[in-house]
C-alpha atoms as a PDB file:
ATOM      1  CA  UNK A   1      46.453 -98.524  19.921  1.00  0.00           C
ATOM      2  CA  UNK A   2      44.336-101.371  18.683  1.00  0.00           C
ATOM      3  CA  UNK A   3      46.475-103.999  16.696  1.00  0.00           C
ATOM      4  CA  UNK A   4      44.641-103.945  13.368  1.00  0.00           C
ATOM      5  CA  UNK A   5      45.195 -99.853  13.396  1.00  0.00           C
ATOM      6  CA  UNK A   6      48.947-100.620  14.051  1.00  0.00           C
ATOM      7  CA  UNK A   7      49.179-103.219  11.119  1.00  0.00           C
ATOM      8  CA  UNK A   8      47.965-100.839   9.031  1.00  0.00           C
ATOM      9  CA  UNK A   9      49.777 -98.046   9.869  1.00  0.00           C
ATOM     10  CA  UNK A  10      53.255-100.905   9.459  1.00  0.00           C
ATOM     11  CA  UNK A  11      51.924-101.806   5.887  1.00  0.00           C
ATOM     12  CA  UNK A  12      50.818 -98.416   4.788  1.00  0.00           C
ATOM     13  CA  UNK A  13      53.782 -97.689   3.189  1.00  0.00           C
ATOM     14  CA  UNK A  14      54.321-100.820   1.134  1.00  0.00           C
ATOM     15  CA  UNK A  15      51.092-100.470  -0.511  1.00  0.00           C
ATOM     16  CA  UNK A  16      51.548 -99.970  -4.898  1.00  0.00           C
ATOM     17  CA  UNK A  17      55.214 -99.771  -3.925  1.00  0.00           C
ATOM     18  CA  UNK A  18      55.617-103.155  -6.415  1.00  0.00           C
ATOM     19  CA  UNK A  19      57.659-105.851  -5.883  1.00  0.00           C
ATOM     20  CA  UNK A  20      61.002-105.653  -4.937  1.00  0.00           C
ATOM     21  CA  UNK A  21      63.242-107.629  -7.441  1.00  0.00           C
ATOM     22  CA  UNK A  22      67.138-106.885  -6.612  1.00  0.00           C
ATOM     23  CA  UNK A  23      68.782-104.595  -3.828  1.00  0.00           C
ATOM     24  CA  UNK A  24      72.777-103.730  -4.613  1.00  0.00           C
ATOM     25  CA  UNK A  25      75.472-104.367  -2.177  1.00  0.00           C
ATOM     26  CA  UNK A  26      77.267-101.318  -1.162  1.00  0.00           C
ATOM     27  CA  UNK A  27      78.542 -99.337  -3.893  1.00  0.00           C
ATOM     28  CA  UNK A  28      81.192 -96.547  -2.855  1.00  0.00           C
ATOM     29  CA  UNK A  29      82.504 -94.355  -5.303  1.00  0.00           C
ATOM     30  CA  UNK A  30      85.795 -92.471  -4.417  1.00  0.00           C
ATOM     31  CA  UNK A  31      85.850 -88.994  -4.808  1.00  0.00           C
ATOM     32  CA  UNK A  32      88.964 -86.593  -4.311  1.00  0.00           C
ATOM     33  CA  UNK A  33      89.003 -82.612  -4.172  1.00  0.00           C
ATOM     34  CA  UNK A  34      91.807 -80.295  -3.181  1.00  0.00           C
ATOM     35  CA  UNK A  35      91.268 -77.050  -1.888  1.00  0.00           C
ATOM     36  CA  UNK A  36      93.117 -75.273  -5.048  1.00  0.00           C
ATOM     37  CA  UNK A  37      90.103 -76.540  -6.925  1.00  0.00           C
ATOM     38  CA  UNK A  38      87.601 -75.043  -5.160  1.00  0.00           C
ATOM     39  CA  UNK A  39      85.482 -72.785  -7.156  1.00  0.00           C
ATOM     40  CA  UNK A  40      83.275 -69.518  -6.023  1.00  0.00           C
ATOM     41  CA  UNK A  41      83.482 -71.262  -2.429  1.00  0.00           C
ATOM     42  CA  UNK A  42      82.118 -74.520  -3.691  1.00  0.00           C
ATOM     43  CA  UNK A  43      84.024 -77.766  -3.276  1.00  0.00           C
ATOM     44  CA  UNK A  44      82.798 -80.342  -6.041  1.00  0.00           C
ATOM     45  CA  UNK A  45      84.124 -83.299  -7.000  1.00  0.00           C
ATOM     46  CA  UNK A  46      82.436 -86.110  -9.570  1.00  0.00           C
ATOM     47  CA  UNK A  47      83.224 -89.750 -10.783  1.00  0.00           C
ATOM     48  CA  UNK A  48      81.692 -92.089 -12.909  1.00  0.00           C
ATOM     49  CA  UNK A  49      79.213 -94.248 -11.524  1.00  0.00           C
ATOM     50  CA  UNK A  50      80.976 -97.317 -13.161  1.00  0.00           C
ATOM     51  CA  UNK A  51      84.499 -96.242 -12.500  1.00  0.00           C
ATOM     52  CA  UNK A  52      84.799 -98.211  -9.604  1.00  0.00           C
ATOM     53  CA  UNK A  53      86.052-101.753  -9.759  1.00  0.00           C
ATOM     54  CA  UNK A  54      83.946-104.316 -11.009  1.00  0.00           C
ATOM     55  CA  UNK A  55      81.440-101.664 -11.631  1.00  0.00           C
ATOM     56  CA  UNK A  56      78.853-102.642  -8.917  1.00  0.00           C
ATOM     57  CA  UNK A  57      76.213-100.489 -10.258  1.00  0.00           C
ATOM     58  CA  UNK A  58      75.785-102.461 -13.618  1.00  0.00           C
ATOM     59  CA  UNK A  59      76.210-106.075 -11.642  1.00  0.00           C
ATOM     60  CA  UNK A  60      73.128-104.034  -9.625  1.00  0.00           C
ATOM     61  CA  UNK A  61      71.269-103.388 -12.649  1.00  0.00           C
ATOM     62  CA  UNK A  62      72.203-106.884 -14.802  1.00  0.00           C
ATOM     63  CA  UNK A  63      70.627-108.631 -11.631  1.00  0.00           C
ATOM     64  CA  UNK A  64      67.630-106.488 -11.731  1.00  0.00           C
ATOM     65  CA  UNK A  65      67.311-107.120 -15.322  1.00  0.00           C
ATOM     66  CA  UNK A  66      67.584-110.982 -15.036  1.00  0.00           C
ATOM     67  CA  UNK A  67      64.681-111.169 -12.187  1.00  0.00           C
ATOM     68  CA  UNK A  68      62.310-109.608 -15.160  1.00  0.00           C
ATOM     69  CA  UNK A  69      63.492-111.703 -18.102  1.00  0.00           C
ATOM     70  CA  UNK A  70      65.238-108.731 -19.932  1.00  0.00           C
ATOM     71  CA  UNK A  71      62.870-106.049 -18.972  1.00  0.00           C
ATOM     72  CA  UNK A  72      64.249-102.547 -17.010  1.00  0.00           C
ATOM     73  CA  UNK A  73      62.694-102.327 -13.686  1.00  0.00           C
ATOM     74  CA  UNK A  74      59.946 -99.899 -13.686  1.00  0.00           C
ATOM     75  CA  UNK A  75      61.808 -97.808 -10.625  1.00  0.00           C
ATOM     76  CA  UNK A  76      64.845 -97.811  -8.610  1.00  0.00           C
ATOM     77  CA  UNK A  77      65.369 -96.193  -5.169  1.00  0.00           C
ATOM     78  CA  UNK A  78      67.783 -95.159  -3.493  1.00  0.00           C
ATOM     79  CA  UNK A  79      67.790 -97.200   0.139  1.00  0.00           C
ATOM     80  CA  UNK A  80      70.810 -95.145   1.503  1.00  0.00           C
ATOM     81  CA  UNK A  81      73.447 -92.704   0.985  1.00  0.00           C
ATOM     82  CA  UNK A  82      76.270 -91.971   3.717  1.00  0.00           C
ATOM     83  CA  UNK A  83      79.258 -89.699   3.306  1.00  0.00           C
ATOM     84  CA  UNK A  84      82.698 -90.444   4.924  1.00  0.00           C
ATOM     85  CA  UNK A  85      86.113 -88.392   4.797  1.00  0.00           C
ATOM     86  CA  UNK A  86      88.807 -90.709   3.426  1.00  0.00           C
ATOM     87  CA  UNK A  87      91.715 -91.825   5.951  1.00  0.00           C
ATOM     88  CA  UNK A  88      94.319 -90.631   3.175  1.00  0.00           C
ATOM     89  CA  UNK A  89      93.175 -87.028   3.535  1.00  0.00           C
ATOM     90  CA  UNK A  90      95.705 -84.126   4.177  1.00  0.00           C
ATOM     91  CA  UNK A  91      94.977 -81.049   5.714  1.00  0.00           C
ATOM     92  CA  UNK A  92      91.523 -81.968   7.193  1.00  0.00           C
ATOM     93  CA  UNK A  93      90.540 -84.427   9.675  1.00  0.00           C
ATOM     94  CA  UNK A  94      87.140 -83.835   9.841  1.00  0.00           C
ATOM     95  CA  UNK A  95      84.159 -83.042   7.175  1.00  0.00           C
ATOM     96  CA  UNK A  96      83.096 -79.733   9.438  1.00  0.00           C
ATOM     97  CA  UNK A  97      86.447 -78.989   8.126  1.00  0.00           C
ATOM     98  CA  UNK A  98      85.875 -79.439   4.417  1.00  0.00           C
ATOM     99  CA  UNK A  99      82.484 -77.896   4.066  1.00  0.00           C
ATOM    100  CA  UNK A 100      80.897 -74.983   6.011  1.00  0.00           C
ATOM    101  CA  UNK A 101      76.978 -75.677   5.648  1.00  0.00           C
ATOM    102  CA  UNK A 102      74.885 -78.177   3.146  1.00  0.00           C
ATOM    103  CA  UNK A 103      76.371 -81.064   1.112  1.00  0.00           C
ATOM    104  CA  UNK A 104      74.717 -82.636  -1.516  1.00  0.00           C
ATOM    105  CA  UNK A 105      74.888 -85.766  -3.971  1.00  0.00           C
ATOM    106  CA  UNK A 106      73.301 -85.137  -7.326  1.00  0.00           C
ATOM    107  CA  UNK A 107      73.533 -87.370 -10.483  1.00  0.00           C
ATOM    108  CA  UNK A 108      74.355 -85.630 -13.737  1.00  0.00           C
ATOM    109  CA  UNK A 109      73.674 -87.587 -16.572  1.00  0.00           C
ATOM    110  CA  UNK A 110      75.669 -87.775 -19.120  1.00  0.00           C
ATOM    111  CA  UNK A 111      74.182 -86.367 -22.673  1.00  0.00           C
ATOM    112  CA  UNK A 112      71.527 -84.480 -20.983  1.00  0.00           C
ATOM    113  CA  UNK A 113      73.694 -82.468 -18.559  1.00  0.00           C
ATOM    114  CA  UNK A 114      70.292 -82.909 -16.744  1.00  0.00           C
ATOM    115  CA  UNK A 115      70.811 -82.879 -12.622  1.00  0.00           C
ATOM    116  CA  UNK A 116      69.062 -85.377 -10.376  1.00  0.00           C
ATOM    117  CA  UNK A 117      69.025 -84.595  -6.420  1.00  0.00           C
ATOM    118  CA  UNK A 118      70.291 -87.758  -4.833  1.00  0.00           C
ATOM    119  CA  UNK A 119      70.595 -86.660  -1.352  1.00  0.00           C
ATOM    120  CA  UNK A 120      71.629 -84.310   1.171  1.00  0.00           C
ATOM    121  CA  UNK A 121      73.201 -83.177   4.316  1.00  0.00           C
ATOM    122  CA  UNK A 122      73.381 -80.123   6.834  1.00  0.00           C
ATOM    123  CA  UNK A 123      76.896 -79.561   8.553  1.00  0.00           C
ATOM    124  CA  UNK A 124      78.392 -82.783   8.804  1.00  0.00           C
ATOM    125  CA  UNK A 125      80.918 -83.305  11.185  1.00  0.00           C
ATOM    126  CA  UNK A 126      83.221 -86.295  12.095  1.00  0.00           C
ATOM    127  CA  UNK A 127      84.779 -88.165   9.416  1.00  0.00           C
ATOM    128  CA  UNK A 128      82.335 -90.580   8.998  1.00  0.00           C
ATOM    129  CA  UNK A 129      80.475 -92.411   7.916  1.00  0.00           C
ATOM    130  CA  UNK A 130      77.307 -89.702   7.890  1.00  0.00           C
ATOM    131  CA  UNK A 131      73.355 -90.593   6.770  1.00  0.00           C
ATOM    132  CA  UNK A 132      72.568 -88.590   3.950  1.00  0.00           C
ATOM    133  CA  UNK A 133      68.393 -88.020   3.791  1.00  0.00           C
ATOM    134  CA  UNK A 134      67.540 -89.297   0.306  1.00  0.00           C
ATOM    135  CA  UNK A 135      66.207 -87.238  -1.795  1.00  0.00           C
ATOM    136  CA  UNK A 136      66.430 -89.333  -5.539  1.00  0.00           C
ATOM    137  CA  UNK A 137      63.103 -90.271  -7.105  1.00  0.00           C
ATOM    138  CA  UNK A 138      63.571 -92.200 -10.148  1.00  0.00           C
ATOM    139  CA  UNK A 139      60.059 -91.953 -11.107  1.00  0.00           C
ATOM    140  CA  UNK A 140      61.218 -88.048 -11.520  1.00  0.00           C
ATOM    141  CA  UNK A 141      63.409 -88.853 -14.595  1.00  0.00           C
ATOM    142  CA  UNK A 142      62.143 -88.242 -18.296  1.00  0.00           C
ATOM    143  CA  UNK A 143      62.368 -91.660 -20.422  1.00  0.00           C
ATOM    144  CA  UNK A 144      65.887 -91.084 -21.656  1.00  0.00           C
ATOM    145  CA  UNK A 145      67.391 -89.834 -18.337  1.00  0.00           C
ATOM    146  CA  UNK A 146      65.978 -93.324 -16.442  1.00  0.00           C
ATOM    147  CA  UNK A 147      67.309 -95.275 -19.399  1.00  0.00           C
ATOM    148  CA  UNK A 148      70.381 -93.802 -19.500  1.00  0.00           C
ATOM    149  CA  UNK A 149      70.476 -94.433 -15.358  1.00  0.00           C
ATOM    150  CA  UNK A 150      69.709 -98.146 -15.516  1.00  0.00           C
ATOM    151  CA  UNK A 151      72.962 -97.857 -18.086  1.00  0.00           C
ATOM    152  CA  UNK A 152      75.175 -95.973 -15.585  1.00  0.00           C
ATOM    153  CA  UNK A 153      75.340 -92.883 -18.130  1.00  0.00           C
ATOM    154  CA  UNK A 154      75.782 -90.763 -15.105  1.00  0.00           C
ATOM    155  CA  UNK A 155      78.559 -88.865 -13.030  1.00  0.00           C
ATOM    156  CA  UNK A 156      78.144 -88.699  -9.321  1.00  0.00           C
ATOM    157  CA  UNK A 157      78.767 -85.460  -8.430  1.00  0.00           C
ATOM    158  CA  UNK A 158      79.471 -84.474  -4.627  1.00  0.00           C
ATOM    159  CA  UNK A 159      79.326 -80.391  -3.536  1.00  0.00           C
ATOM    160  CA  UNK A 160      79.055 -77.886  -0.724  1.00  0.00           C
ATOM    161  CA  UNK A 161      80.179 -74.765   0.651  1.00  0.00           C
ATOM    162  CA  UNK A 162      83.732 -74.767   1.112  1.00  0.00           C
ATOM    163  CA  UNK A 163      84.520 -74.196   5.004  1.00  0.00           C
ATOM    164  CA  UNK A 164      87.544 -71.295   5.945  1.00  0.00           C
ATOM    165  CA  UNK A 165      89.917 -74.375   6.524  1.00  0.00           C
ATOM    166  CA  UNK A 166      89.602 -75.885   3.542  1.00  0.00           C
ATOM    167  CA  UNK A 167      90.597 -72.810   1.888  1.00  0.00           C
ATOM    168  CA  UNK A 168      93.610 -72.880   3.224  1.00  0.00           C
ATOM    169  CA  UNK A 169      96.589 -74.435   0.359  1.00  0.00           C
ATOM    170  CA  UNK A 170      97.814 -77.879   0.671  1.00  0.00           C
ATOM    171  CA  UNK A 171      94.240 -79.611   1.498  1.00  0.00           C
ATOM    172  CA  UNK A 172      93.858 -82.416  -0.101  1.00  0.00           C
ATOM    173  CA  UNK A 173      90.722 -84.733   0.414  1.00  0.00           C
ATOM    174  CA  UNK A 174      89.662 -88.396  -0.361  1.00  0.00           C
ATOM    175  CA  UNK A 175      85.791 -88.705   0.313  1.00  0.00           C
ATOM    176  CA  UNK A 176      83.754 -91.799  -0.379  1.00  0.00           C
ATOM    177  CA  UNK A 177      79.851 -91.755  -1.158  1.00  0.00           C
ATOM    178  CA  UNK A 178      78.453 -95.229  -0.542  1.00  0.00           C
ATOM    179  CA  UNK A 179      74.663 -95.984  -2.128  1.00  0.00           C
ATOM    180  CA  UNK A 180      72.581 -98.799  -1.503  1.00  0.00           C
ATOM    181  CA  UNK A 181      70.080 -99.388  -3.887  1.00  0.00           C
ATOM    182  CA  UNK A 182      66.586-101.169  -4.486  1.00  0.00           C
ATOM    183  CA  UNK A 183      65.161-102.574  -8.109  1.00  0.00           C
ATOM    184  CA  UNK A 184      61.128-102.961  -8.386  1.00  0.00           C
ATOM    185  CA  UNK A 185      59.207-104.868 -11.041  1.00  0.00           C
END
């Protein structure tokens, strides 16, 4: 392959993608879920996005902010999303053994009740840390829902098919979703 077709296909991708102007450090959010609250075979648990200490989402979005004088950055996307079963877990010691099929991540935002995909998995197994593919777009949103984003106004909500074991009483699970994040101008 000649090297002027192989910069090109390298750059592609970066083309009208803007400026970056902030990425956010890791920003877990602890979920819990116990197999007595497991619903029509679904396991869900949700959190705050700013519930976590020092609330690394808004520290994400202040810096953002800052870089642009004031101004909300036109987009935000997700960079990563992993999944990992929590040490402190009981009953479980592996995610196969939590859910049976398809996890997913989706942000609910608050007034709306309006559900944003954030990313996804098939069968994970292990305890962790598993990639999730990305699936958030924030160009997606409708004005109010991106505004009320940028203001962490939104719940992170984690569900999946329940697997047989988790149905059994007594489990009782600590998960951890970590996001990594990227502002443009």
């Amino acid at each position: 392959m000649n090297r002027f077709l192989l910069l090109m296909l390298c750059t592609l991708p970066l083309i009208g993608c803007g400026d970056p102007v902030s990425s956010s450090a890791l920003i877990g959010i602890n979920l819990k879920a116990k197999s007595s609250d497991t619903a029509n075979g679904t396991v869900t648990a949700q959190k705050s996005i700013g519930s976590e200490s020092g609330n690394p989402f808004k520290v994400f979005v202040d810096d953002a902010r800052r870089e642009l004088d004031g101004k909300s950055p036109s987009r935000v996307e997700l960079t990563s999303l992993t999944l990992t079963l929590g040490a402190g877990s009981v009953g479980v010691a592996s995610l196969s053994e939590v859910f049976n099929d398809r996890v997913e991540v989706v942000f609910l935002m608050n007034e709306s009740n309006n559900t944003y995909a954030a990313g996804h998995v098939a069968g994970p197994s292990g305890s962790g840390p598993v990639a999730m593919e990305v699936d958030f777009n924030s160009e997606a949103l409708p004005a109010a829902d991106y505004t009320r984003f940028l203001d962490g106004k939104f719940n992170v909500v984690l569900r999946g098919s329940a697997a047989p074991t988790f149905m059994r009483p007594g489990a009782d699970v600590d998960f951890q979703t970590t996001f990594s994040f990227t502002a443009f101008k």
